[in-house]
N, C-alpha and C. Protein backbone atom coordinates (compact mmCIF):
# COMPACT_ATOMS: atom_id res chain seq x y z
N UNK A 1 -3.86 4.93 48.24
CA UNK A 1 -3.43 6.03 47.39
C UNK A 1 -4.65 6.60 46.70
N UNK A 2 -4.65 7.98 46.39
CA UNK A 2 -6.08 8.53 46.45
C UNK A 2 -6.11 8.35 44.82
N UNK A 3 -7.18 9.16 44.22
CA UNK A 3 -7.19 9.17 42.46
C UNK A 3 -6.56 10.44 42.27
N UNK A 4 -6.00 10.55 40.99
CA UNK A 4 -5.63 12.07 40.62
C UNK A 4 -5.77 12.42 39.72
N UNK A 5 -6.98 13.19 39.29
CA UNK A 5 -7.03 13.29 37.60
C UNK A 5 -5.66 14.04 36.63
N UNK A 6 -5.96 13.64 35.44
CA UNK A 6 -4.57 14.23 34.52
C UNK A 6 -5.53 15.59 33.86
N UNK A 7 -4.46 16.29 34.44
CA UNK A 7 -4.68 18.01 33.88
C UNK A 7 -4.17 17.92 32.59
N UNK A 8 -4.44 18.39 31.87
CA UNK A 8 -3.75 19.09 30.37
C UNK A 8 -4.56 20.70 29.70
N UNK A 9 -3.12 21.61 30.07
CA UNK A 9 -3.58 22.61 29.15
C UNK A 9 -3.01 23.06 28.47
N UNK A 10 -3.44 23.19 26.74
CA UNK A 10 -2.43 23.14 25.63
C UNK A 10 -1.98 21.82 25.27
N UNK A 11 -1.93 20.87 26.03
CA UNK A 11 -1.02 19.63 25.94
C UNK A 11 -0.10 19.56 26.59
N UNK A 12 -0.27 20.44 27.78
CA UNK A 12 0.70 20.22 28.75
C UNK A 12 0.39 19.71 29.94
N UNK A 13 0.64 18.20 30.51
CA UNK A 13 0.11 18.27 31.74
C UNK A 13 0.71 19.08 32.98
N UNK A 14 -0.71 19.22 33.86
CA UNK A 14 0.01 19.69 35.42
C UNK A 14 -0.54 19.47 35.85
N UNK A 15 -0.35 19.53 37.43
CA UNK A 15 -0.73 18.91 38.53
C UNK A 15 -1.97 19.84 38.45
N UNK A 16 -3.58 19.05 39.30
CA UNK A 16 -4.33 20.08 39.54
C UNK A 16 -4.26 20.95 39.78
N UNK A 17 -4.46 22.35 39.92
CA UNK A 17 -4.25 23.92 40.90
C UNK A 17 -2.82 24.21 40.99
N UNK A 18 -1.81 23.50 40.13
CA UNK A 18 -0.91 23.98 40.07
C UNK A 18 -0.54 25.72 39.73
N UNK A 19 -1.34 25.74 38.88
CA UNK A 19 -1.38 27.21 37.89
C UNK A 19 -2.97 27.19 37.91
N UNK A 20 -2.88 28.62 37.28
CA UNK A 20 -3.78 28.73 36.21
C UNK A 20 -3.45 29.55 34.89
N UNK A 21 -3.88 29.31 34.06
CA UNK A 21 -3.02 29.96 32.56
C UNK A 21 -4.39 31.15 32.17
N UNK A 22 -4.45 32.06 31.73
CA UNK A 22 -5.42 33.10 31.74
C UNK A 22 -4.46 33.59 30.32
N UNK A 23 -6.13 33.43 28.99
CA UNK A 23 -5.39 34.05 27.78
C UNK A 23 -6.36 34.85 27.35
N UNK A 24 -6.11 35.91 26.87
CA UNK A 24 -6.89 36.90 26.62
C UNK A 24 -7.49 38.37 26.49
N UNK A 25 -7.84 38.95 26.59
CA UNK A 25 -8.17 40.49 26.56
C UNK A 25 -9.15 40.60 27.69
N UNK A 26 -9.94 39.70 28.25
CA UNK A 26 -11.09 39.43 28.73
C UNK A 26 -10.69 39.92 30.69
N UNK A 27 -11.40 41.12 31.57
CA UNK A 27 -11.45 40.95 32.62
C UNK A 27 -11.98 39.96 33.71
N UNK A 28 -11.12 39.89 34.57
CA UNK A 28 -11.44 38.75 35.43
C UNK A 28 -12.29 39.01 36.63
N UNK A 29 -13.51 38.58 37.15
CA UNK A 29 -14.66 38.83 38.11
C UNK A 29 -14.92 37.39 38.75
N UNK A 30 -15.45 37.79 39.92
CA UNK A 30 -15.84 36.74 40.54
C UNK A 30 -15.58 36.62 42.19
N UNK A 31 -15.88 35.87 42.94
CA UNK A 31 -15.22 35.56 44.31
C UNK A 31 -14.87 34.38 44.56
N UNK A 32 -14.18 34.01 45.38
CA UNK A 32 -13.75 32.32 46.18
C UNK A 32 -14.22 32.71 47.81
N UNK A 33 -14.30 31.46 48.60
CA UNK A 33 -14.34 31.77 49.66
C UNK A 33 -13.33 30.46 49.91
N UNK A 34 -11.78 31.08 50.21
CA UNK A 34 -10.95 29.68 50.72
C UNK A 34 -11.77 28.58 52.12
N UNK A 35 -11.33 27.62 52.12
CA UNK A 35 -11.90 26.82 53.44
C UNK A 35 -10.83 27.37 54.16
N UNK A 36 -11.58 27.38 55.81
CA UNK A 36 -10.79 27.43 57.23
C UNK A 36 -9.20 26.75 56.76
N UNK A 37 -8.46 27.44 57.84
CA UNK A 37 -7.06 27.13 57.50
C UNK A 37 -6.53 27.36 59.09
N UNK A 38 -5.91 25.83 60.03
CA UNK A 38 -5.45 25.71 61.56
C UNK A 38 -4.93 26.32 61.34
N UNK A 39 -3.51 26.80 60.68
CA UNK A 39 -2.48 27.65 60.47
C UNK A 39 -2.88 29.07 60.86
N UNK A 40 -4.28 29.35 60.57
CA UNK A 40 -4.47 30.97 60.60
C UNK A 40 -5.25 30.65 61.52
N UNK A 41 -5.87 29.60 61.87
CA UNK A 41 -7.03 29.80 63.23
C UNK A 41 -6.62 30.14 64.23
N UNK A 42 -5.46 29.13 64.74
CA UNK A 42 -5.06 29.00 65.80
C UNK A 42 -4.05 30.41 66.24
N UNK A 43 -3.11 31.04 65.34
CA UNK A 43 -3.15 32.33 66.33
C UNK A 43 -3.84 33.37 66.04
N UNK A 44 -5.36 33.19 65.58
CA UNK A 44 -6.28 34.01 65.89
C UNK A 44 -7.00 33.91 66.68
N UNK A 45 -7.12 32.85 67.39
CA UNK A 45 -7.65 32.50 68.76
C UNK A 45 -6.58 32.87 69.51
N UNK A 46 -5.75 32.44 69.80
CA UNK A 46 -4.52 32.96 70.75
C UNK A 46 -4.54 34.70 70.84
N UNK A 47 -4.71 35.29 69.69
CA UNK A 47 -4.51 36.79 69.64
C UNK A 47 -5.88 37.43 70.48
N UNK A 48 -6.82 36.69 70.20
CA UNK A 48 -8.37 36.82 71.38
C UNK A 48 -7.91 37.30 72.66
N UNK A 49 -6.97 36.41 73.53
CA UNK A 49 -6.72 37.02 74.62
C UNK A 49 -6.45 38.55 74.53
N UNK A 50 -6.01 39.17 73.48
CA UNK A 50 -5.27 40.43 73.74
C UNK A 50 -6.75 41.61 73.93
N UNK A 51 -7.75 41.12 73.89
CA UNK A 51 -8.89 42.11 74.19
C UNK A 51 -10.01 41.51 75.11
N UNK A 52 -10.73 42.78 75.66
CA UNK A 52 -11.41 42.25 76.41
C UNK A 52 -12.90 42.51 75.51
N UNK A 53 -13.11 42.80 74.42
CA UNK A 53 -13.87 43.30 73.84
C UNK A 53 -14.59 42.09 72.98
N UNK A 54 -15.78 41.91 72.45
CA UNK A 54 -16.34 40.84 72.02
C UNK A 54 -15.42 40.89 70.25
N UNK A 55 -15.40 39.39 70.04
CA UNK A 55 -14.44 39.36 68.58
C UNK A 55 -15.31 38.24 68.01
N UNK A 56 -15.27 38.29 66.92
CA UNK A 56 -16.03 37.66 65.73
C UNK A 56 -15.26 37.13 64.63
N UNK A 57 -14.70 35.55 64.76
CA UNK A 57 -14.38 35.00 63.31
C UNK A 57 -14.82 34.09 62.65
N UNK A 58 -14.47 34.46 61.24
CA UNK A 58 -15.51 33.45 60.52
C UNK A 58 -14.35 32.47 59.84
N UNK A 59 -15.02 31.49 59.43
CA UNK A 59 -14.66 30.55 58.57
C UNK A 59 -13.19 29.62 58.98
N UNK A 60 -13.44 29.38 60.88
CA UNK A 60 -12.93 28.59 61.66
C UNK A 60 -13.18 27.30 61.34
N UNK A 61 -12.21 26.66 61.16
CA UNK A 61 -12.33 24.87 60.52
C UNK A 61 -12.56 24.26 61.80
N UNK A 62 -13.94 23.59 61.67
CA UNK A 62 -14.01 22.24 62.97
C UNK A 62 -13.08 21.37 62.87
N UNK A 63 -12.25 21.31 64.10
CA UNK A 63 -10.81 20.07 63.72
C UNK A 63 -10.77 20.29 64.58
N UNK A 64 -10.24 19.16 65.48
CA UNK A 64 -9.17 18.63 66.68
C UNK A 64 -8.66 20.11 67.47
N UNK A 65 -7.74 20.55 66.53
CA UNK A 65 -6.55 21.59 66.86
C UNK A 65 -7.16 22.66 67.52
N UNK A 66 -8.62 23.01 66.83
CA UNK A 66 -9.21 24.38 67.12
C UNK A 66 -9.87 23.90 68.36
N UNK A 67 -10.70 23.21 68.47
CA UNK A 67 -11.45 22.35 69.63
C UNK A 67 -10.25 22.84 71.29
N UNK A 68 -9.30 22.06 70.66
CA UNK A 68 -8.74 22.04 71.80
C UNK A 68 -8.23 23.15 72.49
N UNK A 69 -7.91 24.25 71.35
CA UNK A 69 -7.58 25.88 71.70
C UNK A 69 -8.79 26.58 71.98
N UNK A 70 -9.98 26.29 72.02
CA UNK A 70 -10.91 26.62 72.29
C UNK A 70 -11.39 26.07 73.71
N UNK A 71 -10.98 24.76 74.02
CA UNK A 71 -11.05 24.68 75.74
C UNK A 71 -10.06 25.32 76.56
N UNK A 72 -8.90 25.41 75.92
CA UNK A 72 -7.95 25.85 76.49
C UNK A 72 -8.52 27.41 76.83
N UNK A 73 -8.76 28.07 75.52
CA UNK A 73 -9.21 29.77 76.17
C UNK A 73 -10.53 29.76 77.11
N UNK A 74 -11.28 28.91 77.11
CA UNK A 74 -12.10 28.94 78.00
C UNK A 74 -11.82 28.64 79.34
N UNK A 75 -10.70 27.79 79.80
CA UNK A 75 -10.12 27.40 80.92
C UNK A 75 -9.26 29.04 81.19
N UNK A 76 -9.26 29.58 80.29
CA UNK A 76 -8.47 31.11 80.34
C UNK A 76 -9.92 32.10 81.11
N UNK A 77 -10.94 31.98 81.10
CA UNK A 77 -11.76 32.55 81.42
C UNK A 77 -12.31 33.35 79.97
N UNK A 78 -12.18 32.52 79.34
CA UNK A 78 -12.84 33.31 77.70
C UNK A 78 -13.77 32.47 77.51
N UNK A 79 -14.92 32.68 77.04
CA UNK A 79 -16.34 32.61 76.38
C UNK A 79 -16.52 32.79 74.93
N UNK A 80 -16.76 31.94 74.24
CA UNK A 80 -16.97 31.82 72.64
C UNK A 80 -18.22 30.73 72.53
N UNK A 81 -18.64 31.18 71.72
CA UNK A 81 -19.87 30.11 70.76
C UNK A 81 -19.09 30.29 69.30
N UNK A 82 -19.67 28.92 69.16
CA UNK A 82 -19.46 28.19 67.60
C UNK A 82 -20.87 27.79 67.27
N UNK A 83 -20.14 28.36 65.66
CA UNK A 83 -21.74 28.23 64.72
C UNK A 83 -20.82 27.56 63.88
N UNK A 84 -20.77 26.32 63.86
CA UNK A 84 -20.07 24.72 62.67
C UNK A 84 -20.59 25.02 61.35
N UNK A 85 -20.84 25.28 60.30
CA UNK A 85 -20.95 24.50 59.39
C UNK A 85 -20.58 23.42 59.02
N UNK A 86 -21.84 22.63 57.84
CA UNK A 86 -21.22 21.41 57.54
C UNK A 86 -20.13 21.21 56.57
């Protein structure tokens, strides 16, 4: 069983990333970059077949799932390189 820290805001606990509570007058700035997500990889690789034109995505999660949809389109006669991050 993993650790889970105890949130409290106000004196209220919640689960990590449950919320976020924003008080103030103050505008909000900034960026996130979510991590890769199979859910969205995988039929964006699948949707690849629909062109014959070169396609470019980023922030493909190295995992099992993608690996294997990635031999699979190549057994399709599709060509891709991967640039992994760590």
């Amino acid at each position: 069983m993993g650790l889970r820290a105890k949130v409290t805001i106000h004196g209220e606990a919640i689960a990590p990333m449950d919320r976020f509570v924003i008080e103030g007058g103050h505008r909000l700035s900034g960026a996130i970059s979510p991590a890769g997500n199979k859910n969205a990889a995988l039929p964006l690789l699948a949707a690849s077949l629909l062109t014959n034109e070169p396609l470019t995505l980023h922030n493909i999660p190295n995992i099992g799932d993608v690996r294997t949809k990635l031999q699979l389109l190549e057994g399709a006669a599709c060509a891709y390189r991967a640039y992994w991050t760590a």
